[in-house]
PDB file of N, CA and C in Angstrom:
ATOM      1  N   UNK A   1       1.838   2.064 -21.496  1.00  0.00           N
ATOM      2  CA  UNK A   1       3.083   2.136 -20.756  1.00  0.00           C
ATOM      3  C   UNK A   1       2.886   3.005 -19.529  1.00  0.00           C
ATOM      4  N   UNK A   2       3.357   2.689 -18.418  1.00  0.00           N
ATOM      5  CA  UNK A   2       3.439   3.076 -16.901  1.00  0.00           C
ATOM      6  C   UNK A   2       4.831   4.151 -17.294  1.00  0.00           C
ATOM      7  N   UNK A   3       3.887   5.823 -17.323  1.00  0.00           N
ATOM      8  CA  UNK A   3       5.052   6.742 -16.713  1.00  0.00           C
ATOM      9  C   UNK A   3       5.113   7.514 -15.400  1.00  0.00           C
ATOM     10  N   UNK A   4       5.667   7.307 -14.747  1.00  0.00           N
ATOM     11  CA  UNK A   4       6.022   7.998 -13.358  1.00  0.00           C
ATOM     12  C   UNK A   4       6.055   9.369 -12.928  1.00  0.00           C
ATOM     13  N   UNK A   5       5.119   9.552 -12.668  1.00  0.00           N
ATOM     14  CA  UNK A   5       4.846  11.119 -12.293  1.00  0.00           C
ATOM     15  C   UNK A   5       5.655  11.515 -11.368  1.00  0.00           C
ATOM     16  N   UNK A   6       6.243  12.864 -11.485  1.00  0.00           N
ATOM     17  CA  UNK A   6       6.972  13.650  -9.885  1.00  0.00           C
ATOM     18  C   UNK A   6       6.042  13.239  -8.240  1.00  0.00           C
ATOM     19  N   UNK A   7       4.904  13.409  -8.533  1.00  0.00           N
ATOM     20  CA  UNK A   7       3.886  13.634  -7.850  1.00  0.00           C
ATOM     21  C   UNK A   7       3.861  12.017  -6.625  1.00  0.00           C
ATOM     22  N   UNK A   8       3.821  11.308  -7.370  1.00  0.00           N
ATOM     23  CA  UNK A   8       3.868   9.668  -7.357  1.00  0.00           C
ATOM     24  C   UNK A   8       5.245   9.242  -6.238  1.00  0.00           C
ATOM     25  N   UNK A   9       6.765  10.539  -6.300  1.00  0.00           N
ATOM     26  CA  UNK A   9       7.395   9.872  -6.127  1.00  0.00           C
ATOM     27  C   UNK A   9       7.596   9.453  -4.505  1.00  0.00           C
ATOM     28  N   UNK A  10       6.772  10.083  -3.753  1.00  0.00           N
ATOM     29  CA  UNK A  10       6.537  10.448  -1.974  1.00  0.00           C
ATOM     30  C   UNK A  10       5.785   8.918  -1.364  1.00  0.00           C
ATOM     31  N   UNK A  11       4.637   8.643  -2.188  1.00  0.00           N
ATOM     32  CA  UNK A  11       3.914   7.399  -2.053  1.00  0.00           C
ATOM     33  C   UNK A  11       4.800   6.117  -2.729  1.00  0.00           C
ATOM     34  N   UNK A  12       5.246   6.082  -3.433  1.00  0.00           N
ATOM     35  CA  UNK A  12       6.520   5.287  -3.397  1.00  0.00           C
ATOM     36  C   UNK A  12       7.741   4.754  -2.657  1.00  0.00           C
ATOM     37  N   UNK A  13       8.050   6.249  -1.976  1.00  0.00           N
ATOM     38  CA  UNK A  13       9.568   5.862  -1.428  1.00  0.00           C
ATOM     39  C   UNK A  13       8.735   5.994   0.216  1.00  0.00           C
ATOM     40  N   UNK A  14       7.453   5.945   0.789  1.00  0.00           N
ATOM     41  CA  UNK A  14       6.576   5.465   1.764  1.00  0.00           C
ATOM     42  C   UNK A  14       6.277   3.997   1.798  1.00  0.00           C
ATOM     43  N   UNK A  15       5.984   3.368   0.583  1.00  0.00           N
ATOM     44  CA  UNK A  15       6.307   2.002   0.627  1.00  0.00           C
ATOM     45  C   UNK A  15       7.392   1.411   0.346  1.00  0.00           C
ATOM     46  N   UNK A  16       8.296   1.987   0.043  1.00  0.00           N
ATOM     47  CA  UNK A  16      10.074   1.456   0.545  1.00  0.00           C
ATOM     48  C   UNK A  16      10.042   1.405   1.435  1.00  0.00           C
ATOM     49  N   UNK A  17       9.625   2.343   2.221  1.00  0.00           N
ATOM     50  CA  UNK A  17      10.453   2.836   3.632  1.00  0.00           C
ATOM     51  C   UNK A  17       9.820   1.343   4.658  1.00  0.00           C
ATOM     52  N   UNK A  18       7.883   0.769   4.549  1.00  0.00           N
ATOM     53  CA  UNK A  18       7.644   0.565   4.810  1.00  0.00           C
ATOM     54  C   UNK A  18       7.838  -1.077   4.433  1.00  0.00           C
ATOM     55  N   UNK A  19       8.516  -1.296   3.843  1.00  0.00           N
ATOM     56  CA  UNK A  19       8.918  -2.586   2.810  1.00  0.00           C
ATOM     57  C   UNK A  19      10.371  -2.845   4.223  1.00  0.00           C
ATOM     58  N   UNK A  20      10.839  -1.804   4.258  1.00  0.00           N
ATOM     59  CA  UNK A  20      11.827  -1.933   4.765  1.00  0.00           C
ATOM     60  C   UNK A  20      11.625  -1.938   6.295  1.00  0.00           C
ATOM     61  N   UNK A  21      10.790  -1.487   7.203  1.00  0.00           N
ATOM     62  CA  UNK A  21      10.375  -1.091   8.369  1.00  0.00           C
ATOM     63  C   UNK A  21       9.864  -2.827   8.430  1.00  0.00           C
ATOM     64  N   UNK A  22       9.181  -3.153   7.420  1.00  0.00           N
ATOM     65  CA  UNK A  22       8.657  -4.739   7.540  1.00  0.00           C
ATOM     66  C   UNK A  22       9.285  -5.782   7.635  1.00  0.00           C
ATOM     67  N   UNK A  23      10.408  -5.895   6.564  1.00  0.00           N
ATOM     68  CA  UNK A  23      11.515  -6.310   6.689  1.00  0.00           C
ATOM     69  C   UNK A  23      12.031  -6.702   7.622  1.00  0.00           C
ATOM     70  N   UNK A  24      12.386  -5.323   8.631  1.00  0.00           N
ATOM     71  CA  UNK A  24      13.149  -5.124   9.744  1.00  0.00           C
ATOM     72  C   UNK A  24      12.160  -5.693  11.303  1.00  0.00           C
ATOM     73  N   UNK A  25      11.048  -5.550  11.259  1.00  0.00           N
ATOM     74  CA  UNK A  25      10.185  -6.128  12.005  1.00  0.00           C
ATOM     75  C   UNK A  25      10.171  -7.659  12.474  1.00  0.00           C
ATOM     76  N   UNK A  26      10.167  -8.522  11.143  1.00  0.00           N
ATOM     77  CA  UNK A  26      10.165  -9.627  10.845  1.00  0.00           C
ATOM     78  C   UNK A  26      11.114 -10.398  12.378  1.00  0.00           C
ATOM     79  N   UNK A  27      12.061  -9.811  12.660  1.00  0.00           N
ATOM     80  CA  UNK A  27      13.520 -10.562  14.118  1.00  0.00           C
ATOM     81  C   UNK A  27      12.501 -10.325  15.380  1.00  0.00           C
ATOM     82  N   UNK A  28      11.648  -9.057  15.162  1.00  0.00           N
ATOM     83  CA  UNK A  28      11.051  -9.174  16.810  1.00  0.00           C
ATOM     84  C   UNK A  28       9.805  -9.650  16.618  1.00  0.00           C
ATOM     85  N   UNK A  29       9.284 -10.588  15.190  1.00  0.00           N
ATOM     86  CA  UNK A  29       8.025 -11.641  15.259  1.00  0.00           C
ATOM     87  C   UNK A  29       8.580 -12.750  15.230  1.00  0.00           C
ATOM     88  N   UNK A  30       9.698 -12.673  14.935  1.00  0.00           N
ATOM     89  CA  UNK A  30      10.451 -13.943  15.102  1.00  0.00           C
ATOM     90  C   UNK A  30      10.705 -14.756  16.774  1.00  0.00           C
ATOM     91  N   UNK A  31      10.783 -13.619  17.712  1.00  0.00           N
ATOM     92  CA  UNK A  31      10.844 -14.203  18.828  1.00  0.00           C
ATOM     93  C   UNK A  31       9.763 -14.488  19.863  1.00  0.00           C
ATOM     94  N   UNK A  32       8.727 -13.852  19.584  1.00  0.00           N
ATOM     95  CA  UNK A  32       7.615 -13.605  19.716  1.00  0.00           C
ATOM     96  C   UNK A  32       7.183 -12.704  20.822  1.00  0.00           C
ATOM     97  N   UNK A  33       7.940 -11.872  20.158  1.00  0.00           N
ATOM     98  CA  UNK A  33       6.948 -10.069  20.457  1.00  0.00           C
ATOM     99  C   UNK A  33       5.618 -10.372  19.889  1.00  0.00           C
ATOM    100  N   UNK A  34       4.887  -9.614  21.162  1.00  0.00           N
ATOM    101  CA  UNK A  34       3.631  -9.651  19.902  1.00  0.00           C
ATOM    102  C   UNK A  34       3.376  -8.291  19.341  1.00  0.00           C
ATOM    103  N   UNK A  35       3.710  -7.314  20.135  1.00  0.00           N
ATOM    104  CA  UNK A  35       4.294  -6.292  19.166  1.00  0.00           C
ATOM    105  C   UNK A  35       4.434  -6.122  18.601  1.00  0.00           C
ATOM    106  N   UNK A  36       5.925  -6.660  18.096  1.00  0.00           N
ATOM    107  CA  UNK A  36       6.121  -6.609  16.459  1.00  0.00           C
ATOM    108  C   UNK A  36       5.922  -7.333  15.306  1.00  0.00           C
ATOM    109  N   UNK A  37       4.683  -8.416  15.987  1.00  0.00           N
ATOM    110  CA  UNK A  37       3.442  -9.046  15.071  1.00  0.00           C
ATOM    111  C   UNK A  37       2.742  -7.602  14.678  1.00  0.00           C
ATOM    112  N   UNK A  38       2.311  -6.799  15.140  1.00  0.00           N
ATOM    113  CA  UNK A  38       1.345  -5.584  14.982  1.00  0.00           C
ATOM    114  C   UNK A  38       2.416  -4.836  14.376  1.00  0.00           C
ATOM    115  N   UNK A  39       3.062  -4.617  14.579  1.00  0.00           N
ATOM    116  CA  UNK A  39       4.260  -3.166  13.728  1.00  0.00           C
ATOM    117  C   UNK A  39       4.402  -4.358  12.580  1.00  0.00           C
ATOM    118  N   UNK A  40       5.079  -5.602  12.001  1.00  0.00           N
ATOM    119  CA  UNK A  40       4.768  -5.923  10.816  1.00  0.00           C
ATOM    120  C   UNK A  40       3.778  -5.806  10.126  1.00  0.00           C
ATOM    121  N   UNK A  41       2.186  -6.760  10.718  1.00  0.00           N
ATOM    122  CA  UNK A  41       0.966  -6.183  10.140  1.00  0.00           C
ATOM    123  C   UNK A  41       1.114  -4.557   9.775  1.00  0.00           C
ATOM    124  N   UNK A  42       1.218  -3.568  10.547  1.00  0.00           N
ATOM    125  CA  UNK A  42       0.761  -2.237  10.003  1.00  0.00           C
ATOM    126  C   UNK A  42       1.868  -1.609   9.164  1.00  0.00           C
ATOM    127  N   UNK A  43       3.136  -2.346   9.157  1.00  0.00           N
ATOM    128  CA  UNK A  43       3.907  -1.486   7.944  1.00  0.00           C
ATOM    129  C   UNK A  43       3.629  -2.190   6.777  1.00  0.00           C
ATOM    130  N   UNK A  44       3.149  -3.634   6.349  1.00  0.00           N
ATOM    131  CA  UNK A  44       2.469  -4.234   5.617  1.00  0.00           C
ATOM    132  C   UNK A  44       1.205  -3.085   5.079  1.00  0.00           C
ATOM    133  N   UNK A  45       0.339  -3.217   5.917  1.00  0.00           N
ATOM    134  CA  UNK A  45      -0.785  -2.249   5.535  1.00  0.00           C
ATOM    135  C   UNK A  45      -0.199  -1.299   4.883  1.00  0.00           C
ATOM    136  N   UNK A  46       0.565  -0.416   5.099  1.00  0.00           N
ATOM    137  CA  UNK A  46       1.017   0.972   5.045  1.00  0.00           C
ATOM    138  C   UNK A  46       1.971   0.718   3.519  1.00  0.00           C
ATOM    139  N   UNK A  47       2.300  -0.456   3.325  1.00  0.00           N
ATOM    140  CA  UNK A  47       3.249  -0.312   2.374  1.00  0.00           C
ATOM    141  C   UNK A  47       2.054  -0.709   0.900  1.00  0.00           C
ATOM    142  N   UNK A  48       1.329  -1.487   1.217  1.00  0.00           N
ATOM    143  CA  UNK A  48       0.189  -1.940   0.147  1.00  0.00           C
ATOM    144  C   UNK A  48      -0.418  -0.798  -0.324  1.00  0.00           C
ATOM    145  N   UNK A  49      -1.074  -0.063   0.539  1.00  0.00           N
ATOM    146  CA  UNK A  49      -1.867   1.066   0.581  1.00  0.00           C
ATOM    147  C   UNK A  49      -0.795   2.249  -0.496  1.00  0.00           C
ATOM    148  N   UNK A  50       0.745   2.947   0.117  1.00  0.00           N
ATOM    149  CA  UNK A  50       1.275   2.968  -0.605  1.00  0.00           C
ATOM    150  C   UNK A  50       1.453   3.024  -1.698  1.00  0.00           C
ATOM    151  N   UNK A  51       1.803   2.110  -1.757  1.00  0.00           N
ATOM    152  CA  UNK A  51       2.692   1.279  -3.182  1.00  0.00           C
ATOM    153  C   UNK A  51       1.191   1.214  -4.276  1.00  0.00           C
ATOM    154  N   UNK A  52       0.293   0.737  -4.270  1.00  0.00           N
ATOM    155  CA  UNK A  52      -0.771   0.873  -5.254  1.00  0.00           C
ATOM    156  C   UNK A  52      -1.570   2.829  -5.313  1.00  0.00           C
ATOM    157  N   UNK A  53      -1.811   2.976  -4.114  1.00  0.00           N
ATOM    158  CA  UNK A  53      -1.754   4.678  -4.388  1.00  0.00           C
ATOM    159  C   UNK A  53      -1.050   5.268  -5.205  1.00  0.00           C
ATOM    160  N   UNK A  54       0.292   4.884  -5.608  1.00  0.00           N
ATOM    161  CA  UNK A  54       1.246   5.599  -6.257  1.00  0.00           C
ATOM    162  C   UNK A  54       0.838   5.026  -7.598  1.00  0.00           C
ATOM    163  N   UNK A  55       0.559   3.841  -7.959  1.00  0.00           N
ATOM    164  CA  UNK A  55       0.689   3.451  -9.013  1.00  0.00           C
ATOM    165  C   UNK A  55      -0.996   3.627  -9.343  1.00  0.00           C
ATOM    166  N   UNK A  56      -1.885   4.390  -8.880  1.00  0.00           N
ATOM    167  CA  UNK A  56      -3.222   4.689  -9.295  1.00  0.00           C
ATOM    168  C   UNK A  56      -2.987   6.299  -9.479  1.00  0.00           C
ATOM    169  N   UNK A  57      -2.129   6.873  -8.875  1.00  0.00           N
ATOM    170  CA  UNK A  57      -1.740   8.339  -9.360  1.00  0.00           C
ATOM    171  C   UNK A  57      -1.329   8.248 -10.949  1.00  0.00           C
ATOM    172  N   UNK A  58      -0.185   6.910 -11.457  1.00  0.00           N
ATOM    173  CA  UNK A  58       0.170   7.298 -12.522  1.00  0.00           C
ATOM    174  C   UNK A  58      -0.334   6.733 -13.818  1.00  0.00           C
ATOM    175  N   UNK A  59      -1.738   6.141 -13.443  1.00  0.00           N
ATOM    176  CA  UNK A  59      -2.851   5.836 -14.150  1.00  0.00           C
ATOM    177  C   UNK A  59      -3.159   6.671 -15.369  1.00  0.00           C
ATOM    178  N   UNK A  60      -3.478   6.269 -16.945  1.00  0.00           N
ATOM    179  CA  UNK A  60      -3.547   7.433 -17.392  1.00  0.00           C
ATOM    180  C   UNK A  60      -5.353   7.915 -17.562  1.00  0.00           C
ATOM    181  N   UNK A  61      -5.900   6.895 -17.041  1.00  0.00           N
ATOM    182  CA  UNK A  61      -7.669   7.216 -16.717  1.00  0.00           C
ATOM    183  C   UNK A  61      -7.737   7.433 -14.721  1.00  0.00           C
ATOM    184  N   UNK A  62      -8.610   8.091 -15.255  1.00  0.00           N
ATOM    185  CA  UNK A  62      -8.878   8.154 -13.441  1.00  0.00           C
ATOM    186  C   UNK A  62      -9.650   6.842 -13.088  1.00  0.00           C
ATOM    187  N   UNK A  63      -9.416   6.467 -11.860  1.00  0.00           N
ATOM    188  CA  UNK A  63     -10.073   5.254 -11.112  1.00  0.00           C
ATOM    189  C   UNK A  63     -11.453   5.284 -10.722  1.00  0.00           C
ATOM    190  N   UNK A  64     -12.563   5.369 -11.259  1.00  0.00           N
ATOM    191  CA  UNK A  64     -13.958   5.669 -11.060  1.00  0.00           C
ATOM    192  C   UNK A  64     -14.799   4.344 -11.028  1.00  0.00           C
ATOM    193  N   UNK A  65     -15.022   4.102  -9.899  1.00  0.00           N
ATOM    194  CA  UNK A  65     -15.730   2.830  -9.667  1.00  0.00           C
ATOM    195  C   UNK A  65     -17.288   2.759 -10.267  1.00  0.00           C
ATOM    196  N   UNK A  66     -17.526   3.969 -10.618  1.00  0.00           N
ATOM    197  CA  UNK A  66     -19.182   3.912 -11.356  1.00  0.00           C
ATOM    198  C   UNK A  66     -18.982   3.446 -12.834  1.00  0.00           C
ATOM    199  N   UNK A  67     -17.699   3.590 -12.938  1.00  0.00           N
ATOM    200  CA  UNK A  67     -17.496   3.083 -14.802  1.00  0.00           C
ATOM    201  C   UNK A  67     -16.795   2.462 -14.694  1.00  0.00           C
ATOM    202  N   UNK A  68     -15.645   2.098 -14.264  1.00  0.00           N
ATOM    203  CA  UNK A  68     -14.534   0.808 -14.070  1.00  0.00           C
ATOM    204  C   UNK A  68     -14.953  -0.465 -14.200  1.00  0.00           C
ATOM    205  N   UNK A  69     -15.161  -1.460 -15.436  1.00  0.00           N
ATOM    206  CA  UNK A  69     -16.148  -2.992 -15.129  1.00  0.00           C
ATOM    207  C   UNK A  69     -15.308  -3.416 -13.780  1.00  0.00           C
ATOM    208  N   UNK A  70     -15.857  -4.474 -13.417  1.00  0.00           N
ATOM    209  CA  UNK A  70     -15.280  -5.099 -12.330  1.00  0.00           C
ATOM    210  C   UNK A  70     -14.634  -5.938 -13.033  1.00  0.00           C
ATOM    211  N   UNK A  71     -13.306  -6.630 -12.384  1.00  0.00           N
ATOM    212  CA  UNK A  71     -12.256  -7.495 -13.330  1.00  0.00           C
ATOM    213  C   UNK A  71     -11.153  -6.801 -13.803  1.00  0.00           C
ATOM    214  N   UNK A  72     -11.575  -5.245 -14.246  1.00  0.00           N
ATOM    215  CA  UNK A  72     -10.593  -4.555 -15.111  1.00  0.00           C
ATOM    216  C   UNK A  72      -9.032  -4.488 -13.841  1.00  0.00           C
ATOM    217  N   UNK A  73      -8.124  -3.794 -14.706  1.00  0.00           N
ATOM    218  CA  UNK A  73      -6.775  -3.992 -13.639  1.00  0.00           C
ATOM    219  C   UNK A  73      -7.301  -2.742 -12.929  1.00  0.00           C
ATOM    220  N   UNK A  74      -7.241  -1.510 -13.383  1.00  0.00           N
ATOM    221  CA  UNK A  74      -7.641  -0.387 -12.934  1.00  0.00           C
ATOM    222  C   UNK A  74      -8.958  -0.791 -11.652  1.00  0.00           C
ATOM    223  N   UNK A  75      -9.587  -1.347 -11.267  1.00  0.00           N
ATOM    224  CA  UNK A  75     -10.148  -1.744 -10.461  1.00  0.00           C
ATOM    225  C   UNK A  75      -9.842  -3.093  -9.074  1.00  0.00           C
ATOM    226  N   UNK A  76      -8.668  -3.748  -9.788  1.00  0.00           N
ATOM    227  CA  UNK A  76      -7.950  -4.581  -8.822  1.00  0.00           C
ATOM    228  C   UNK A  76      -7.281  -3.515  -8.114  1.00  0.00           C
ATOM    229  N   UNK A  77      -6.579  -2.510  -8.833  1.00  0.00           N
ATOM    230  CA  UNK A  77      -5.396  -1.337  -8.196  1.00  0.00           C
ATOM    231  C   UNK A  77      -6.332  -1.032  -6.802  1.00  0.00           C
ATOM    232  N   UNK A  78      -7.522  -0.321  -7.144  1.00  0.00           N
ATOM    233  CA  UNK A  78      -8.203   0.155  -6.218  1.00  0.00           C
ATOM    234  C   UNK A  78      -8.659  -0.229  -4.790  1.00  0.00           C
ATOM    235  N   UNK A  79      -8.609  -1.755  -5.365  1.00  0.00           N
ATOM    236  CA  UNK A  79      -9.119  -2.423  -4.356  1.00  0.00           C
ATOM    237  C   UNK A  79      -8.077  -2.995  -3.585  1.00  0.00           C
ATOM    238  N   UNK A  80      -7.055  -3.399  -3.611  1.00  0.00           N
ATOM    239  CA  UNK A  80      -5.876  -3.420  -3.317  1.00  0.00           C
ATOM    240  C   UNK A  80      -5.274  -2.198  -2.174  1.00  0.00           C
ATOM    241  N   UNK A  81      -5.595  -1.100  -3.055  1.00  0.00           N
ATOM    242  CA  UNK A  81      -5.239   0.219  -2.301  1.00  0.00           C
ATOM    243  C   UNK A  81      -6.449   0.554  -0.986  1.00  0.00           C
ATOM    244  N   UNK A  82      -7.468   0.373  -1.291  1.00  0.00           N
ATOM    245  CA  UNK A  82      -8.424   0.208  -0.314  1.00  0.00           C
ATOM    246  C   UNK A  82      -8.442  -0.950   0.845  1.00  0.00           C
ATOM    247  N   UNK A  83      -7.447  -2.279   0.525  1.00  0.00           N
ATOM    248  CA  UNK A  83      -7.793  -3.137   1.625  1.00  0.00           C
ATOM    249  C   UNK A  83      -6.546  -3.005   2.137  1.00  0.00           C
ATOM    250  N   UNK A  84      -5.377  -2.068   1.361  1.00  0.00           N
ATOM    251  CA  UNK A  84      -4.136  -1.796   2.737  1.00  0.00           C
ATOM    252  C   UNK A  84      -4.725  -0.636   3.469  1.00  0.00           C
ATOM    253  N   UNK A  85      -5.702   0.699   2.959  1.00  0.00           N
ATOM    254  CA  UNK A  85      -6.334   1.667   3.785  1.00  0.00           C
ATOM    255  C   UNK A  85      -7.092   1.093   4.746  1.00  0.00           C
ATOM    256  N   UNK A  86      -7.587  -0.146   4.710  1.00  0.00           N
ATOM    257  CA  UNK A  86      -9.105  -0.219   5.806  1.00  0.00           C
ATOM    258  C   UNK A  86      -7.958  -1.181   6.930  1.00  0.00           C
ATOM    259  N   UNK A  87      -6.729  -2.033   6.294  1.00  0.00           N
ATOM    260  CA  UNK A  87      -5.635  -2.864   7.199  1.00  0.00           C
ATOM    261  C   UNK A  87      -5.063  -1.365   8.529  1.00  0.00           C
ATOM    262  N   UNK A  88      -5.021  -0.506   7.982  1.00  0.00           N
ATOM    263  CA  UNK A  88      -4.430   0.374   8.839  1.00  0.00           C
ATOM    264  C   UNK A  88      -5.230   1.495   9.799  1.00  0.00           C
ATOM    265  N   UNK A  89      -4.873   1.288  10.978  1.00  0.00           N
ATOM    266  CA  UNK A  89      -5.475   1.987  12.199  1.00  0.00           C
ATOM    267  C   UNK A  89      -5.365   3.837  11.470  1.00  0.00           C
ATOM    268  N   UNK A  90      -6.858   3.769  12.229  1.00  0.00           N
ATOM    269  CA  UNK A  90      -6.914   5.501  12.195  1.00  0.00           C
ATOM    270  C   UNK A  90      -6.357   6.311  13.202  1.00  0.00           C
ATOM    271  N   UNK A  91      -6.620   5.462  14.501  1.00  0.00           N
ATOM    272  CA  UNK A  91      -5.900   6.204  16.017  1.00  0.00           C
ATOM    273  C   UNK A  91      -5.233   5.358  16.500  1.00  0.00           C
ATOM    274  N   UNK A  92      -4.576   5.957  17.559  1.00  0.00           N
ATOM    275  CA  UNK A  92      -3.065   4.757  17.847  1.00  0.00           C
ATOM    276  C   UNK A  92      -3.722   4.642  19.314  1.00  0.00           C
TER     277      UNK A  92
END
């Protein structure tokens, strides 16, 4: 069973925020900003990255890729969380 750490609850309500920032993006890709083609892509990123961070915090094994088989869920989480980190710019 998935329990929710205090710790967990910041990286969570970061992918709300960014669920919602995406959301809201969506009217100026609609007209074709290309802009806010890029601000959807990166609150996307930001919300994946997120949203599985939080839920690898409340893991009750740690995420260790030297022992994790490949396949396991605990290793989808990771990778998941790693391809919204590498989706998102380091410098603006």
């Amino acid at each position: 069973m998935l329990e929710i750490r205090a710790v967990s609850l910041l990286p969570f309500a970061a992918a709300v925020l960014a669920a919602f920032l995406a959301v809201s993006s969506l009217r100026l890709a609609k007209r074709g900003n290309r802009m806010g083609i890029f601000f959807l892509l990166l609150n996307l990123a930001t919300m994946l990255w997120s949203f599985f961070y939080a839920v690898e915090i409340n893991l009750d094994l740690p995420v260790v890729l030297d022992v994790m088989p490949i396949g396991s869920s605990a290793y989808f989480i990771y990778v998941l969380e790693i391809i919204g980190l590498a989706a998102a710019p380091s410098r603006a």
